[in-house]
N, C-alpha and C. Protein backbone atom coordinates (compact mmCIF):
# COMPACT_ATOMS: atom_id res chain seq x y z
N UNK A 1 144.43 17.92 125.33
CA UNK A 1 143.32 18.77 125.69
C UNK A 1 143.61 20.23 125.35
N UNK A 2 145.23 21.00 125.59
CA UNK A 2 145.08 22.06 125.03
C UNK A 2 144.89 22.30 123.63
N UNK A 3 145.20 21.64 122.99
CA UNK A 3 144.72 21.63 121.71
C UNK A 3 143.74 21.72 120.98
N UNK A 4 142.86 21.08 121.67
CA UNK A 4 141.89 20.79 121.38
C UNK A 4 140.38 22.12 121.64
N UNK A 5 141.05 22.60 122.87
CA UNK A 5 140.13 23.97 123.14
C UNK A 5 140.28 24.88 121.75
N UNK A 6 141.88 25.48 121.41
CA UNK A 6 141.77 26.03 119.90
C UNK A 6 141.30 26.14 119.18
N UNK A 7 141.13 24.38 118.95
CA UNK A 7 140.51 24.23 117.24
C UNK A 7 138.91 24.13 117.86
N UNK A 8 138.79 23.75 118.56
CA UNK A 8 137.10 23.99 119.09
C UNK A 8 136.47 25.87 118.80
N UNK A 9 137.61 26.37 119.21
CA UNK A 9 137.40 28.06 119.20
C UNK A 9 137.40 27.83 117.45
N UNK A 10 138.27 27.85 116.99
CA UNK A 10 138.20 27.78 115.27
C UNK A 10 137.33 27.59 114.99
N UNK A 11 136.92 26.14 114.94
CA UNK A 11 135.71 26.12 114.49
C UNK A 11 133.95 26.65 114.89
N UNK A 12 134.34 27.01 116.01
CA UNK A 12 133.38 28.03 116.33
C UNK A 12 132.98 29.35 115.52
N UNK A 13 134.17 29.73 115.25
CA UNK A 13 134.49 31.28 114.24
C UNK A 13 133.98 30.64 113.00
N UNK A 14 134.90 29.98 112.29
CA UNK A 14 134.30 29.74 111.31
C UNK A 14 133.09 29.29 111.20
N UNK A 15 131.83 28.78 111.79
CA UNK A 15 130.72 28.76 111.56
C UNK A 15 129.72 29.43 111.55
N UNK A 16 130.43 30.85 112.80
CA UNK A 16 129.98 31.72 113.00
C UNK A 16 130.31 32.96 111.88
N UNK A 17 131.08 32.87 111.08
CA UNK A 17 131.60 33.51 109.70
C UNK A 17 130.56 33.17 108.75
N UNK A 18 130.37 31.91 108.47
CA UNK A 18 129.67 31.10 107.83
C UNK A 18 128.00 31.60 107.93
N UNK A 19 127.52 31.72 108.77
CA UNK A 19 126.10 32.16 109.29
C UNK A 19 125.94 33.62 109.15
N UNK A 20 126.63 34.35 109.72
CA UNK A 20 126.72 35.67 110.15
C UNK A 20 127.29 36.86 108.62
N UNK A 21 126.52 37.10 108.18
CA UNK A 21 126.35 38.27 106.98
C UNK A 21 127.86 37.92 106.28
N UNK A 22 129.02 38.08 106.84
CA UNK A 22 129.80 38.01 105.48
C UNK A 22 131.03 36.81 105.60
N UNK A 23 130.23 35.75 105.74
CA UNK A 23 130.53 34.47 105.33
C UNK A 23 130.56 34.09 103.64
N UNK A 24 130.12 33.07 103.26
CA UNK A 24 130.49 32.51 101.99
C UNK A 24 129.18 32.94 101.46
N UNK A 25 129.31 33.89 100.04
CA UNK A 25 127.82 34.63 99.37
C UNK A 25 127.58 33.09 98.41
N UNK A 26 126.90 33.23 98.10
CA UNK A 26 126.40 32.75 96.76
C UNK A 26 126.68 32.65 95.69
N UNK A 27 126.92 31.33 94.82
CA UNK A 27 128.00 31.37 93.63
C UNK A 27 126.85 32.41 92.69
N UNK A 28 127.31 32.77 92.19
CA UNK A 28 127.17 33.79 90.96
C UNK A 28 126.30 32.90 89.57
N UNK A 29 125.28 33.29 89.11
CA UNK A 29 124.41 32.52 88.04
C UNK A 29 125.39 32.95 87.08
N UNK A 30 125.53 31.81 85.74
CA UNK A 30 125.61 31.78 84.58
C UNK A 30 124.57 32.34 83.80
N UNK A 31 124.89 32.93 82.94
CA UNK A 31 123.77 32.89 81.59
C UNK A 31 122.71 31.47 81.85
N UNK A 32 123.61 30.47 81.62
CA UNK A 32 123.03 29.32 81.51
C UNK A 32 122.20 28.74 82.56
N UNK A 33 123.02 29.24 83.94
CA UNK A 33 121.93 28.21 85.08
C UNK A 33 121.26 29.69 85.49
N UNK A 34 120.89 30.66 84.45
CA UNK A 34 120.26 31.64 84.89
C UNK A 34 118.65 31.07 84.31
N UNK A 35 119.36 30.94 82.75
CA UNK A 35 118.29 30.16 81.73
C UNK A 35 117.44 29.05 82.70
N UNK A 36 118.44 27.62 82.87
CA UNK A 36 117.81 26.67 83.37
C UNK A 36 116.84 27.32 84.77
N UNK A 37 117.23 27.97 85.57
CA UNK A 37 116.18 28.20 86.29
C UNK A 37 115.22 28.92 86.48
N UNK A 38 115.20 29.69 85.15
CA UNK A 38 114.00 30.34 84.47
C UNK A 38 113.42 29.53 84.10
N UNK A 39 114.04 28.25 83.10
CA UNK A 39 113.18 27.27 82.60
C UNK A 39 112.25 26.36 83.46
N UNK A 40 113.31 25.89 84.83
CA UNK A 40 112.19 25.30 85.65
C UNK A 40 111.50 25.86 86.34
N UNK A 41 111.55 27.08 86.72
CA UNK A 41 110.17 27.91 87.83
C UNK A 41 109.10 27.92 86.24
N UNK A 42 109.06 28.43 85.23
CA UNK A 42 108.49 27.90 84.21
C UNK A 42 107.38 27.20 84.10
N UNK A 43 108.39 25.71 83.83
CA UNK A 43 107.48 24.53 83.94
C UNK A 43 107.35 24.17 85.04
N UNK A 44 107.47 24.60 86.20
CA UNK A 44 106.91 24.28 87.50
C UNK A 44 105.37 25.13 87.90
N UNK A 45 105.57 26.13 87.01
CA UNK A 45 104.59 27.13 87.67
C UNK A 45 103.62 26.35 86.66
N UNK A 46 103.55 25.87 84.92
CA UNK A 46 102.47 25.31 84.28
C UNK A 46 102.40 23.87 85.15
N UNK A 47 102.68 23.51 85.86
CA UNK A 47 102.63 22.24 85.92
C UNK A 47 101.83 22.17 87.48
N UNK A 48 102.29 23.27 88.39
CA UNK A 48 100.94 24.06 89.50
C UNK A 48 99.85 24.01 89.02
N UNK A 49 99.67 24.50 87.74
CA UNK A 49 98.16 25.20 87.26
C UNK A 49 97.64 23.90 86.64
N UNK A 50 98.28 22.88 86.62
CA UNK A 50 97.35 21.93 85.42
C UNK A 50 97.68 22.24 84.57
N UNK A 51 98.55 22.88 83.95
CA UNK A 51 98.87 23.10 81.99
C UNK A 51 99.61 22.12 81.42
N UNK A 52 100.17 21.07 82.43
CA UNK A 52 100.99 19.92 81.77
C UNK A 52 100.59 18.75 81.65
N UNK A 53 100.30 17.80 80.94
CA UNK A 53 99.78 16.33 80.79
C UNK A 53 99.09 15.97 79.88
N UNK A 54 98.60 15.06 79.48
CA UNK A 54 98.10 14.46 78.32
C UNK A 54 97.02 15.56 77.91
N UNK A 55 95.98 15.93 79.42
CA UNK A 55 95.08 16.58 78.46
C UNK A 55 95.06 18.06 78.44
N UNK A 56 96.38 18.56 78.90
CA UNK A 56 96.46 20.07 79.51
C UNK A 56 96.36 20.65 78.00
N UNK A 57 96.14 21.83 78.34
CA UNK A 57 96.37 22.82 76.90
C UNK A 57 97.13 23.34 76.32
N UNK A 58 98.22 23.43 77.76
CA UNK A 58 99.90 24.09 77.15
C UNK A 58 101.20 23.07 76.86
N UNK A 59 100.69 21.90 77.91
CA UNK A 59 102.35 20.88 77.37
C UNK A 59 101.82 19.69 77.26
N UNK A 60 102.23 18.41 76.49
CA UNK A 60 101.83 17.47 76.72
C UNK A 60 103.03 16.97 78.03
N UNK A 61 103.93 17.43 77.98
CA UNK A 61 104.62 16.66 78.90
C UNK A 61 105.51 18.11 79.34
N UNK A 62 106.68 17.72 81.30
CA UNK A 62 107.14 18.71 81.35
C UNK A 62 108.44 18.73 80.61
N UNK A 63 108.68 17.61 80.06
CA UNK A 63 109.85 17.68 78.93
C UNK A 63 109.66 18.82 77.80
N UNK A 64 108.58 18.48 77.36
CA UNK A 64 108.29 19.33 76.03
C UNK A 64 107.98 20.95 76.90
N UNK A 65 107.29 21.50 77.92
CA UNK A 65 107.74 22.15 78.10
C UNK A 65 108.95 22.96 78.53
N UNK A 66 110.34 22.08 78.63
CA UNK A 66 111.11 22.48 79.02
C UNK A 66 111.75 22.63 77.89
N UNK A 67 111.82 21.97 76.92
CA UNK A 67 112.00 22.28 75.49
C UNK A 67 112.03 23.78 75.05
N UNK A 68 110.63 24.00 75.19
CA UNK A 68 109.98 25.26 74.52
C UNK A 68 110.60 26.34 75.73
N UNK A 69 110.67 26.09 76.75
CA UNK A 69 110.94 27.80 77.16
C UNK A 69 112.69 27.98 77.92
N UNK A 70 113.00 26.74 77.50
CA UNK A 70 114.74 26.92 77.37
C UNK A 70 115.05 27.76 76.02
N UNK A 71 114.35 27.32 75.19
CA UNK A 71 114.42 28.13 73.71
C UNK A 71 114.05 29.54 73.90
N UNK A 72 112.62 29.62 74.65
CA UNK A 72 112.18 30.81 74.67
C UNK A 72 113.78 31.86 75.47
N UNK A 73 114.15 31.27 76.40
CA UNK A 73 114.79 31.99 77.39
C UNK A 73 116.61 31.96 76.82
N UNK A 74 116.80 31.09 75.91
CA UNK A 74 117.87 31.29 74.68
C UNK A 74 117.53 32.70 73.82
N UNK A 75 116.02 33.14 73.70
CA UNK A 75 116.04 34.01 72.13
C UNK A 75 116.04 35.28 73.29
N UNK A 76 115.41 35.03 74.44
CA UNK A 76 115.58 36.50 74.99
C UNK A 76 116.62 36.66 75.97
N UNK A 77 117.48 35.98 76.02
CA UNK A 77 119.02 36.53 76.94
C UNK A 77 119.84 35.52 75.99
N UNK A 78 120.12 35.91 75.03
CA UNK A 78 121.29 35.58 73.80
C UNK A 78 122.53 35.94 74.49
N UNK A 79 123.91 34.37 74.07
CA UNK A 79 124.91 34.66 74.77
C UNK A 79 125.56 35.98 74.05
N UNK A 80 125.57 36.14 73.13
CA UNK A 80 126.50 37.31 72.27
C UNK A 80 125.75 38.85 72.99
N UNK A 81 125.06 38.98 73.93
CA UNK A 81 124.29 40.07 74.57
C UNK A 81 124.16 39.95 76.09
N UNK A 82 123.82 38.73 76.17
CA UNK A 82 124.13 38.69 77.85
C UNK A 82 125.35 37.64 78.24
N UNK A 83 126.16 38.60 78.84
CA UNK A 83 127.36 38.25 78.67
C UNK A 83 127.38 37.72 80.20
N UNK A 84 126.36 38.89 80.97
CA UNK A 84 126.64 38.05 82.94
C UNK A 84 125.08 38.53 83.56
N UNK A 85 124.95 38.19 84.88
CA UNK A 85 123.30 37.95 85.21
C UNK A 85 123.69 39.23 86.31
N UNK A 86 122.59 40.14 86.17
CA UNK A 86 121.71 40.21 87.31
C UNK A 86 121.26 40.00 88.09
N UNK A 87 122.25 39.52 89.52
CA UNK A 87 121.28 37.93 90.10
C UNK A 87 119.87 38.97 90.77
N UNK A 88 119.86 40.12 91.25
CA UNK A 88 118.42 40.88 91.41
C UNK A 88 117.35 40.82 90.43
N UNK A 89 117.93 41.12 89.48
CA UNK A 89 117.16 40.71 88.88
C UNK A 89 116.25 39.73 87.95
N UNK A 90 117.50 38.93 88.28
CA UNK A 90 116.69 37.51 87.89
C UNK A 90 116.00 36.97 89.25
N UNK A 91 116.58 37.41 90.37
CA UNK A 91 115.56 36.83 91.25
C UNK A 91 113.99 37.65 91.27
N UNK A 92 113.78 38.58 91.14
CA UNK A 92 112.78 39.04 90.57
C UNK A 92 111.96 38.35 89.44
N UNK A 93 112.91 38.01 88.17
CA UNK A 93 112.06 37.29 87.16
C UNK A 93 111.80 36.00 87.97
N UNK A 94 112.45 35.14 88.77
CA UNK A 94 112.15 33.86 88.73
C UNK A 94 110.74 33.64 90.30
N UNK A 95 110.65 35.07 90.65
CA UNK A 95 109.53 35.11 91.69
C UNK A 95 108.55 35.19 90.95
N UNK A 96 109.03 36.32 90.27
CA UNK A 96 107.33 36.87 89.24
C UNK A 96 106.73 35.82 88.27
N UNK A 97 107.90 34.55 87.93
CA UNK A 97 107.30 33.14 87.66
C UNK A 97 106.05 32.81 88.94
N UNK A 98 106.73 32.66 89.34
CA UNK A 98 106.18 31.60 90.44
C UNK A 98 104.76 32.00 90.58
N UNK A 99 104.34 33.56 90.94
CA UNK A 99 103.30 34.44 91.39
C UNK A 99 102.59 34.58 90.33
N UNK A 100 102.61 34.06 89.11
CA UNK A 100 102.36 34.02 87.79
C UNK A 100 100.54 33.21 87.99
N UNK A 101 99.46 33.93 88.05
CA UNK A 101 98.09 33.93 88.44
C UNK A 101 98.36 32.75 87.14
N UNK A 102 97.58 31.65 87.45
CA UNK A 102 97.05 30.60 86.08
C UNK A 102 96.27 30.72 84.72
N UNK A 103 95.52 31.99 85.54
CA UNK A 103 94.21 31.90 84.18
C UNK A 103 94.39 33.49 83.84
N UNK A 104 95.25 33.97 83.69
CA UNK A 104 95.81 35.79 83.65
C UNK A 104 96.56 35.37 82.04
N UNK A 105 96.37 36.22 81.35
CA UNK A 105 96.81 36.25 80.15
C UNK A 105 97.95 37.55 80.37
N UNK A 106 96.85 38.83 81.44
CA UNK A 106 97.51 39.65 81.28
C UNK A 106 98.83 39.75 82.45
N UNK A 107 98.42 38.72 83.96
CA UNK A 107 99.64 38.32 84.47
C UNK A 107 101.21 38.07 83.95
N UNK A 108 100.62 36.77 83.42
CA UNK A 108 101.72 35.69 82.22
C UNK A 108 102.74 37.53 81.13
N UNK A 109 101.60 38.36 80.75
CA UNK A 109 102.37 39.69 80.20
C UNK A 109 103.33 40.46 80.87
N UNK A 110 102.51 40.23 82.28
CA UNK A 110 103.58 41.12 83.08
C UNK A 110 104.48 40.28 83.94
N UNK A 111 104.59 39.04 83.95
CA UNK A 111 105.58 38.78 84.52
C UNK A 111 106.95 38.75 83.28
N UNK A 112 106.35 38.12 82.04
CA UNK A 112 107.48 38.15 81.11
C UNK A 112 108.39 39.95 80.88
N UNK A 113 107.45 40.80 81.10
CA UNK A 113 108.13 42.47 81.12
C UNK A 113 109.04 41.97 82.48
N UNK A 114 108.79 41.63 83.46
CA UNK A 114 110.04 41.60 84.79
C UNK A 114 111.28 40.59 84.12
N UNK A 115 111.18 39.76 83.08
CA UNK A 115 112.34 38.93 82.86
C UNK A 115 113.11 39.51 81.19
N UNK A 116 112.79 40.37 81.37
CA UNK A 116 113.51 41.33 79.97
C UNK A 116 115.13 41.20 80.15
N UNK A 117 115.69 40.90 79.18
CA UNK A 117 117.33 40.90 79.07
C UNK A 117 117.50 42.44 79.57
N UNK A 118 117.59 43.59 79.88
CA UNK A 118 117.59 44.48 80.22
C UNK A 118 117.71 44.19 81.75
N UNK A 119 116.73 43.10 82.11
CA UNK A 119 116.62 43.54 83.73
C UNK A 119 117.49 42.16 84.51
N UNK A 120 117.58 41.03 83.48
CA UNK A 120 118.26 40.41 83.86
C UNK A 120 119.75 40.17 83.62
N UNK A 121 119.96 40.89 82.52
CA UNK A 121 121.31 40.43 81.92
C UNK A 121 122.40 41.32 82.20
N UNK A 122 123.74 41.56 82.68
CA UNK A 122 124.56 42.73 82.12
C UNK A 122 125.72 42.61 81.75
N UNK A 123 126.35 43.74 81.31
CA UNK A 123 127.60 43.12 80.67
C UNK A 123 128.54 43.66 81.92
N UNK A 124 129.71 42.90 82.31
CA UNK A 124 130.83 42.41 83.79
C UNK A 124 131.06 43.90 83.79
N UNK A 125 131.53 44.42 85.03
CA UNK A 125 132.43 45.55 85.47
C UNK A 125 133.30 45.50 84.42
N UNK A 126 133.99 46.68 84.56
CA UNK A 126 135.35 47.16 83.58
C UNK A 126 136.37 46.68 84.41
N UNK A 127 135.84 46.41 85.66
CA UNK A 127 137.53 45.75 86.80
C UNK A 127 137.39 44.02 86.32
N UNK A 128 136.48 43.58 85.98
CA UNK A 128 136.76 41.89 85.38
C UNK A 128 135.19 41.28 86.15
């Protein structure tokens, strides 16, 4: 039983570490699972609106859209340029997906200006 009070306290702390502001942050996006989850808020947001399926206008399928804007999101955060993420600012681009009005041409404009390699991409500290 004395023992047992201890590790009861332990693990109390540690969960309370865990919960409480500076516990365990958030792994850090890749280029890549920065891409992929640009790609799926994406095709999640055409696939909200009706733009995906046999008779939609933008994908026949969400494969093929995932195709097209993994590519898209390859030509505008290139690895030889974005070397590490912004996670602010990719969380920004991957909201301004989401909020992305359906039938806005000029929306769809301004959310792609919030996901600019500029705002998402940067190159690491000089400490590593």
């Amino acid at each position: 039983m004395k023992k047992l009070i201890p590790m009861l306290g332990l693990a109390a702390i540690a969960a309370g570490v865990l919960t409480c502001g500076g516990g365990v942050k958030p792994a850090m996006d890749t280029r890549e699972s920065a891409r992929d989850k640009a790609t799926k808020a994406a095709c999640d947001r055409y696939q909200e609106c009706g733009l995906i399926g046999a008779d939609a206008a933008s994908y026949t399928s969400y494969d093929s859209c995932s195709i097209e804007w993994r590519a898209t999101w390859e030509q505008r955060w290139p690895a030889a340029t974005c070397t590490a993420i912004n996670q602010d600012g990719l969380a920004v681009c991957i909201n301004a997906i989401g909020a992305t009005e359906c039938t806005s041409i000029v929306d769809f404009l301004l959310t792609l200006a919030k996901c600019e390699a500029v705002d998402v991409c940067k190159t690491p500290d000089a400490g590593g």
